[in-house]
PDB file of N, CA and C in Angstrom:
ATOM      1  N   UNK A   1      25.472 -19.054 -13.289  1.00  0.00           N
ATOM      2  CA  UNK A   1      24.220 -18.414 -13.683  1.00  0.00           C
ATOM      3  C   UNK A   1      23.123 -18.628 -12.635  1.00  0.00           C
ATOM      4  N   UNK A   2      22.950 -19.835 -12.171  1.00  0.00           N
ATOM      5  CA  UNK A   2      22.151 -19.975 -10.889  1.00  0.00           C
ATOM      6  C   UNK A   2      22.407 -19.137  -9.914  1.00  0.00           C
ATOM      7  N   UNK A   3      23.705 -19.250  -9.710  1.00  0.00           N
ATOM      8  CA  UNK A   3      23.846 -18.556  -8.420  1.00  0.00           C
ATOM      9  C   UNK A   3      23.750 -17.045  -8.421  1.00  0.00           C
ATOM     10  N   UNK A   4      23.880 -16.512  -9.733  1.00  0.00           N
ATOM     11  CA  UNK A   4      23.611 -14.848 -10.097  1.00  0.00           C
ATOM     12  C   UNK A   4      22.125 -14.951 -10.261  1.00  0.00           C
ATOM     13  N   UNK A   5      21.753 -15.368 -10.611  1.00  0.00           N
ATOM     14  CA  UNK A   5      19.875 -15.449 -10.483  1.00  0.00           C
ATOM     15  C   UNK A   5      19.074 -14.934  -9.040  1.00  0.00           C
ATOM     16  N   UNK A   6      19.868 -16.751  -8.230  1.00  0.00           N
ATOM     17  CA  UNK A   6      19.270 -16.384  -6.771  1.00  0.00           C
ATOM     18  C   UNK A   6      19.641 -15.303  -6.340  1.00  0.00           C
ATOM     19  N   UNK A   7      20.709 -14.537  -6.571  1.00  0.00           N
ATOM     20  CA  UNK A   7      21.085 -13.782  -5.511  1.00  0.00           C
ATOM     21  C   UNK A   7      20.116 -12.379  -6.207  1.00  0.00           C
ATOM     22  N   UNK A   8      19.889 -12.152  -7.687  1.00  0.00           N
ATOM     23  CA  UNK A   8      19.734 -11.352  -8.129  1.00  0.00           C
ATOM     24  C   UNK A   8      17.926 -11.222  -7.103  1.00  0.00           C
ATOM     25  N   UNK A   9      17.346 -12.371  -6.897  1.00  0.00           N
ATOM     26  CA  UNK A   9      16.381 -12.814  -6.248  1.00  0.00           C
ATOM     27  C   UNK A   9      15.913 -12.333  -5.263  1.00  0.00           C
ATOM     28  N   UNK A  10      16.840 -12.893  -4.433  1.00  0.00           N
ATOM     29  CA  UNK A  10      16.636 -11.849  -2.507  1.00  0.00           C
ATOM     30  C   UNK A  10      16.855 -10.723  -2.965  1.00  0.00           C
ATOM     31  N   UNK A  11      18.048  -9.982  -3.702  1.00  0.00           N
ATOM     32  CA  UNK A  11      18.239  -8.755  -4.018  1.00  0.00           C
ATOM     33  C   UNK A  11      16.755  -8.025  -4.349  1.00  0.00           C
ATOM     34  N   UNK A  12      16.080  -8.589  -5.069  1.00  0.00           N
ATOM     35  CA  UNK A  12      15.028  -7.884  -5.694  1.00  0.00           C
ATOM     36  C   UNK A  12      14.018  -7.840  -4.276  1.00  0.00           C
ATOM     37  N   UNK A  13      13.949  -8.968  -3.540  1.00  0.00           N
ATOM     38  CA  UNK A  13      12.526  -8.745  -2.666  1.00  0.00           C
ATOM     39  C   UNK A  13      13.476  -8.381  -1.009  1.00  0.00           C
ATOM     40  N   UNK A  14      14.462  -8.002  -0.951  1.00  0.00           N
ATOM     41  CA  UNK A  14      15.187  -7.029   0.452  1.00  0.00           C
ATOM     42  C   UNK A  14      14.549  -5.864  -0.525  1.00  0.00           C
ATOM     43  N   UNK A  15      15.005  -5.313  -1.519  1.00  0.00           N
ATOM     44  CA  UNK A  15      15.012  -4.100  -1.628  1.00  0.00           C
ATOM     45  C   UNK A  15      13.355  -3.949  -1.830  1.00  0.00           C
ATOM     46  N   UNK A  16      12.159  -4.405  -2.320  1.00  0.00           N
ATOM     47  CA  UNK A  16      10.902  -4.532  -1.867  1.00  0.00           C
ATOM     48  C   UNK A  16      10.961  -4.116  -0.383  1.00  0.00           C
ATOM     49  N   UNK A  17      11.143  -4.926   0.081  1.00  0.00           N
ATOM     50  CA  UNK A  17      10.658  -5.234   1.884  1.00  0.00           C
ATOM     51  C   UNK A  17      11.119  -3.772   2.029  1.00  0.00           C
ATOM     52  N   UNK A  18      12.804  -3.323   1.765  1.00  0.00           N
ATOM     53  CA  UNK A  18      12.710  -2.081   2.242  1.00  0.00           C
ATOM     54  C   UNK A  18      12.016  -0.861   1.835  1.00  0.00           C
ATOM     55  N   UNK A  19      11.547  -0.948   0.616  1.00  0.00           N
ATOM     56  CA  UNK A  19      10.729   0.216   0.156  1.00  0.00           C
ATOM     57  C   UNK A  19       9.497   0.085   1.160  1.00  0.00           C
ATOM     58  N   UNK A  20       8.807  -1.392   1.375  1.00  0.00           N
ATOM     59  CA  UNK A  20       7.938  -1.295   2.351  1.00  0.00           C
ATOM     60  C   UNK A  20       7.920  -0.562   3.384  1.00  0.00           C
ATOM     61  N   UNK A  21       9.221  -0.678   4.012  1.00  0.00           N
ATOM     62  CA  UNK A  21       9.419  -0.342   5.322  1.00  0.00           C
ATOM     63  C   UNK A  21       9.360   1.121   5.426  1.00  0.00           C
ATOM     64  N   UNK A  22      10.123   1.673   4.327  1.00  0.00           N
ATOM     65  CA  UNK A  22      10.541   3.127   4.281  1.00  0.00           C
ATOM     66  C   UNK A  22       8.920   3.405   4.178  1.00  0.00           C
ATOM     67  N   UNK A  23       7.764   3.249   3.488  1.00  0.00           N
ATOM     68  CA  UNK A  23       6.217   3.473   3.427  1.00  0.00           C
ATOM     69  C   UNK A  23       5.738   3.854   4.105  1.00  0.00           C
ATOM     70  N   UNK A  24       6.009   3.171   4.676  1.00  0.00           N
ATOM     71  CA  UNK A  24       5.245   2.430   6.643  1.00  0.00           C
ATOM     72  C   UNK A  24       5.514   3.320   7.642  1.00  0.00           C
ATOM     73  N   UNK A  25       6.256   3.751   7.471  1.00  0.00           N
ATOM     74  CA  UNK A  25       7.454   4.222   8.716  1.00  0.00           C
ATOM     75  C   UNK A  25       6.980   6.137   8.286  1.00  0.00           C
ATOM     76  N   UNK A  26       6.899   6.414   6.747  1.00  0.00           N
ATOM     77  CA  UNK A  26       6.706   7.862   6.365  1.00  0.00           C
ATOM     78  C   UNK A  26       5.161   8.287   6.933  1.00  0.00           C
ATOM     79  N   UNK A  27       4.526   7.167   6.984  1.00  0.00           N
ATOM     80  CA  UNK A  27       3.084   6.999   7.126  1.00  0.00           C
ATOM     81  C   UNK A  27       2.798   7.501   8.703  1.00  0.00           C
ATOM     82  N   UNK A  28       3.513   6.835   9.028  1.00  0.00           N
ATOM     83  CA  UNK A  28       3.474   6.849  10.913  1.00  0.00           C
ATOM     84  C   UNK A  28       4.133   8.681  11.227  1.00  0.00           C
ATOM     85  N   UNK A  29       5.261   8.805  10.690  1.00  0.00           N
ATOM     86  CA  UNK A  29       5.954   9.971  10.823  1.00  0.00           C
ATOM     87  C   UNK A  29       4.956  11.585  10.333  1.00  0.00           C
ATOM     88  N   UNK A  30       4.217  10.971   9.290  1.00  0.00           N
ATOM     89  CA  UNK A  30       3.080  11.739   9.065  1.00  0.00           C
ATOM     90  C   UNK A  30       1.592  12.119   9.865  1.00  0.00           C
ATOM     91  N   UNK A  31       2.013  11.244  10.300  1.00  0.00           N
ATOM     92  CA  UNK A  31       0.665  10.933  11.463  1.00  0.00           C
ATOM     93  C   UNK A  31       0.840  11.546  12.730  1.00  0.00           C
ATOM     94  N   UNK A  32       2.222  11.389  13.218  1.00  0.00           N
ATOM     95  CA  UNK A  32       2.748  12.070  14.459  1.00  0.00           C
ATOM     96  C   UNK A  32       3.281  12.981  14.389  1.00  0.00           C
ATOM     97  N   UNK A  33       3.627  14.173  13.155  1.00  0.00           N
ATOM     98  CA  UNK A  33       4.145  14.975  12.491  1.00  0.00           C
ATOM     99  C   UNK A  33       2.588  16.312  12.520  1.00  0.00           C
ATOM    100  N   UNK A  34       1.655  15.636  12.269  1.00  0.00           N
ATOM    101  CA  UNK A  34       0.203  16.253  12.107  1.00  0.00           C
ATOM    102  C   UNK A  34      -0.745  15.980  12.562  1.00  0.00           C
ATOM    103  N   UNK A  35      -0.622  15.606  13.401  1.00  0.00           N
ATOM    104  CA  UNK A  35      -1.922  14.977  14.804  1.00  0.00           C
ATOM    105  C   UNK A  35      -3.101  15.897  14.629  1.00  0.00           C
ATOM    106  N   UNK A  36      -2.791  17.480  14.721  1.00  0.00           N
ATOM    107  CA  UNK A  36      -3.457  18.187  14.638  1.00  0.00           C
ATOM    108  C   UNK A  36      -4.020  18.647  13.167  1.00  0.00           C
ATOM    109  N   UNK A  37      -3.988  18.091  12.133  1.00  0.00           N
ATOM    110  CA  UNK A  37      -3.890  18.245  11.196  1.00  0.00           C
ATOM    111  C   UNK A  37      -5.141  17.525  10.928  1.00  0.00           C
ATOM    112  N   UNK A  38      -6.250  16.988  11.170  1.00  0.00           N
ATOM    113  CA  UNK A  38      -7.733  16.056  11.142  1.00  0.00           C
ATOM    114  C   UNK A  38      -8.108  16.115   9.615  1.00  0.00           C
ATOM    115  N   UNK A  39      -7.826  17.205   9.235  1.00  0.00           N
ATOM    116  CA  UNK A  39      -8.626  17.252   7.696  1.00  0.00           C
ATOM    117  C   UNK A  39      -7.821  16.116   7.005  1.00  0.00           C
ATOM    118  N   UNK A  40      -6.328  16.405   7.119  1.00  0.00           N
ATOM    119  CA  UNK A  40      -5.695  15.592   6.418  1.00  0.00           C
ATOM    120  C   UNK A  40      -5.825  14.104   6.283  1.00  0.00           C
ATOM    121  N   UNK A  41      -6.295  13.328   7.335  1.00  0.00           N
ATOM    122  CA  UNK A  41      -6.319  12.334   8.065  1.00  0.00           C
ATOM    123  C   UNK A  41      -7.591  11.553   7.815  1.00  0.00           C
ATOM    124  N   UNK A  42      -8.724  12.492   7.660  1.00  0.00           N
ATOM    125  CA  UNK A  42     -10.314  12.298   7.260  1.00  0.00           C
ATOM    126  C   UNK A  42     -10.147  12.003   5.393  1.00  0.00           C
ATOM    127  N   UNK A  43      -9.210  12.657   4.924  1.00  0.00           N
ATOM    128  CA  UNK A  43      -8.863  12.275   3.324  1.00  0.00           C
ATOM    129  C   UNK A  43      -8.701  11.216   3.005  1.00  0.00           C
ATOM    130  N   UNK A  44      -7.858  11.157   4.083  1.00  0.00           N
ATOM    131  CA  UNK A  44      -6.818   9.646   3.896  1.00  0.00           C
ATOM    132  C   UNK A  44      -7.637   8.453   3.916  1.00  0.00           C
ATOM    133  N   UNK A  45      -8.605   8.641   5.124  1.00  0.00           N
ATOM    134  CA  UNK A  45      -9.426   7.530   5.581  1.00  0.00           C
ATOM    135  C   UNK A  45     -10.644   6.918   4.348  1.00  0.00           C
ATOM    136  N   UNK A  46     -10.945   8.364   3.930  1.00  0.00           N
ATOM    137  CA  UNK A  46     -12.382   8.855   2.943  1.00  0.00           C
ATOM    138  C   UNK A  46     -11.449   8.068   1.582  1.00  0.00           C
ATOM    139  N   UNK A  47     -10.445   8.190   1.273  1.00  0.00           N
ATOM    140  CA  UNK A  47      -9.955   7.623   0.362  1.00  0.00           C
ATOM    141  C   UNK A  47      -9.945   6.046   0.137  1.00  0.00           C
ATOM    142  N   UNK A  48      -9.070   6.026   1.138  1.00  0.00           N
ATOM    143  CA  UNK A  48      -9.065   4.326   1.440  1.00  0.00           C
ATOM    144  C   UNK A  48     -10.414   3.837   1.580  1.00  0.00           C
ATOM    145  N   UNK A  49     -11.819   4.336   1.871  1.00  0.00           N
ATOM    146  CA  UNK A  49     -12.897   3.717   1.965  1.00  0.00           C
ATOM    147  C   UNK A  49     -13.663   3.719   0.880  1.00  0.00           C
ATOM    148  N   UNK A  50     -13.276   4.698  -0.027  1.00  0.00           N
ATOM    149  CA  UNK A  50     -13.654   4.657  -1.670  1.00  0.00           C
ATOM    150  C   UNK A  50     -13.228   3.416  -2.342  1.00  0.00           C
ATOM    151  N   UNK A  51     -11.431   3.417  -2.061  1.00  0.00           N
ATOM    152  CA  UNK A  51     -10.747   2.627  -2.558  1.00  0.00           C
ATOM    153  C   UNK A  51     -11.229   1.144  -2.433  1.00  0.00           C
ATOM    154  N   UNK A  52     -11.578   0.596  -1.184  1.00  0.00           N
ATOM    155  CA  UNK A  52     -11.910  -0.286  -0.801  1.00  0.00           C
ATOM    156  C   UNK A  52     -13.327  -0.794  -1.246  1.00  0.00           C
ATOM    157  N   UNK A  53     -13.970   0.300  -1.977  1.00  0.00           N
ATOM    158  CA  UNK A  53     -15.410  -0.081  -2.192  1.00  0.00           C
ATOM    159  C   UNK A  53     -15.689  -0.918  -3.327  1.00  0.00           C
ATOM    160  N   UNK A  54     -16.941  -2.209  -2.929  1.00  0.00           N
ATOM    161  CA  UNK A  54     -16.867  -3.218  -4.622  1.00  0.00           C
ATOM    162  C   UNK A  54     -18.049  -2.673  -5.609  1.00  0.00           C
ATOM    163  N   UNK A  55     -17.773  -1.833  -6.568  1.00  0.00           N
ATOM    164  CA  UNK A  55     -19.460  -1.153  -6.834  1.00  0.00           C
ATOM    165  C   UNK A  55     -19.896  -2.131  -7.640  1.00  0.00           C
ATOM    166  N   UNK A  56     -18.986  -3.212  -7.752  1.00  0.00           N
ATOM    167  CA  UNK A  56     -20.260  -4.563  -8.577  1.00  0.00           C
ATOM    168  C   UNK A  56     -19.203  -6.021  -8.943  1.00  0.00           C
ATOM    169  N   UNK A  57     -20.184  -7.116  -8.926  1.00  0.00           N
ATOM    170  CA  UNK A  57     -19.233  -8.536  -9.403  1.00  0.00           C
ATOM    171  C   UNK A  57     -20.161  -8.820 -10.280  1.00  0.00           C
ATOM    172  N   UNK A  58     -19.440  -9.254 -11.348  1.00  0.00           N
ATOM    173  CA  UNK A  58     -19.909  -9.938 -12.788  1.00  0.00           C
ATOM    174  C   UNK A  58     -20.281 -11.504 -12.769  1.00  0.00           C
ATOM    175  N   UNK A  59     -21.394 -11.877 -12.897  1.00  0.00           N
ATOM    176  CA  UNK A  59     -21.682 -13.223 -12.303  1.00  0.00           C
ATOM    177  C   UNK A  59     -22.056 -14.216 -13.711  1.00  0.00           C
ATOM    178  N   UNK A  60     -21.683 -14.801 -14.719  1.00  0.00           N
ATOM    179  CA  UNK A  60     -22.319 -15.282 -15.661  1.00  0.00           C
ATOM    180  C   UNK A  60     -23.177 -13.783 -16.584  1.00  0.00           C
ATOM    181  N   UNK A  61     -22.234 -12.940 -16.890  1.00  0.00           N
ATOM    182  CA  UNK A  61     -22.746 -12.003 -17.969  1.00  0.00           C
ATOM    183  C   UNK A  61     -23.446 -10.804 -16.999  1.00  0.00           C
ATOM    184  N   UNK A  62     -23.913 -11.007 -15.535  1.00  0.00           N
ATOM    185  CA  UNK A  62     -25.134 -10.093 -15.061  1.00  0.00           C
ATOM    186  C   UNK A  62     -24.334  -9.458 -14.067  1.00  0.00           C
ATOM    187  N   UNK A  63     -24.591  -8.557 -13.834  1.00  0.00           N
ATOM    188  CA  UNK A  63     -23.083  -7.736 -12.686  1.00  0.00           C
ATOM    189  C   UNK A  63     -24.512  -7.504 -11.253  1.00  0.00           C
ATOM    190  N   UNK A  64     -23.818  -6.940 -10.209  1.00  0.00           N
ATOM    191  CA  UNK A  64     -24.897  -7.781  -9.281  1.00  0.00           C
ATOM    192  C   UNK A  64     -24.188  -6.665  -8.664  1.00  0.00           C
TER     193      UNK A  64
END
């Protein structure tokens, strides 16, 4: 049972890592696929900088 555990283990985070990879790699292929493509690219960016935004932290009841 241990040993079906661990293995079930790495099993679970190789196949992670590779979904990572496959991500990563579609990302880049998209990028060099549509160079010319700017609108697309300005989305992407405009997104991620939304995404990234903190519109508030809760400090003792008072959000700030």
């Amino acid at each position: 049972d241990w040993l079906r555990r661990q293995i079930k283990l790495s099993y679970l985070g190789l196949a992670s890592l590779e979904r990572t990879i496959a991500r990563q790699c579609a990302r880049i292929a998209s990028l060099k696929d549509g160079d010319a493509n700017t609108t697309l690219y300005h989305r992407l960016c405009t997104y991620r900088k939304q995404k990234n935004w903190i519109h508030g932290i809760s400090v003792d009841g008072a959000v700030l």
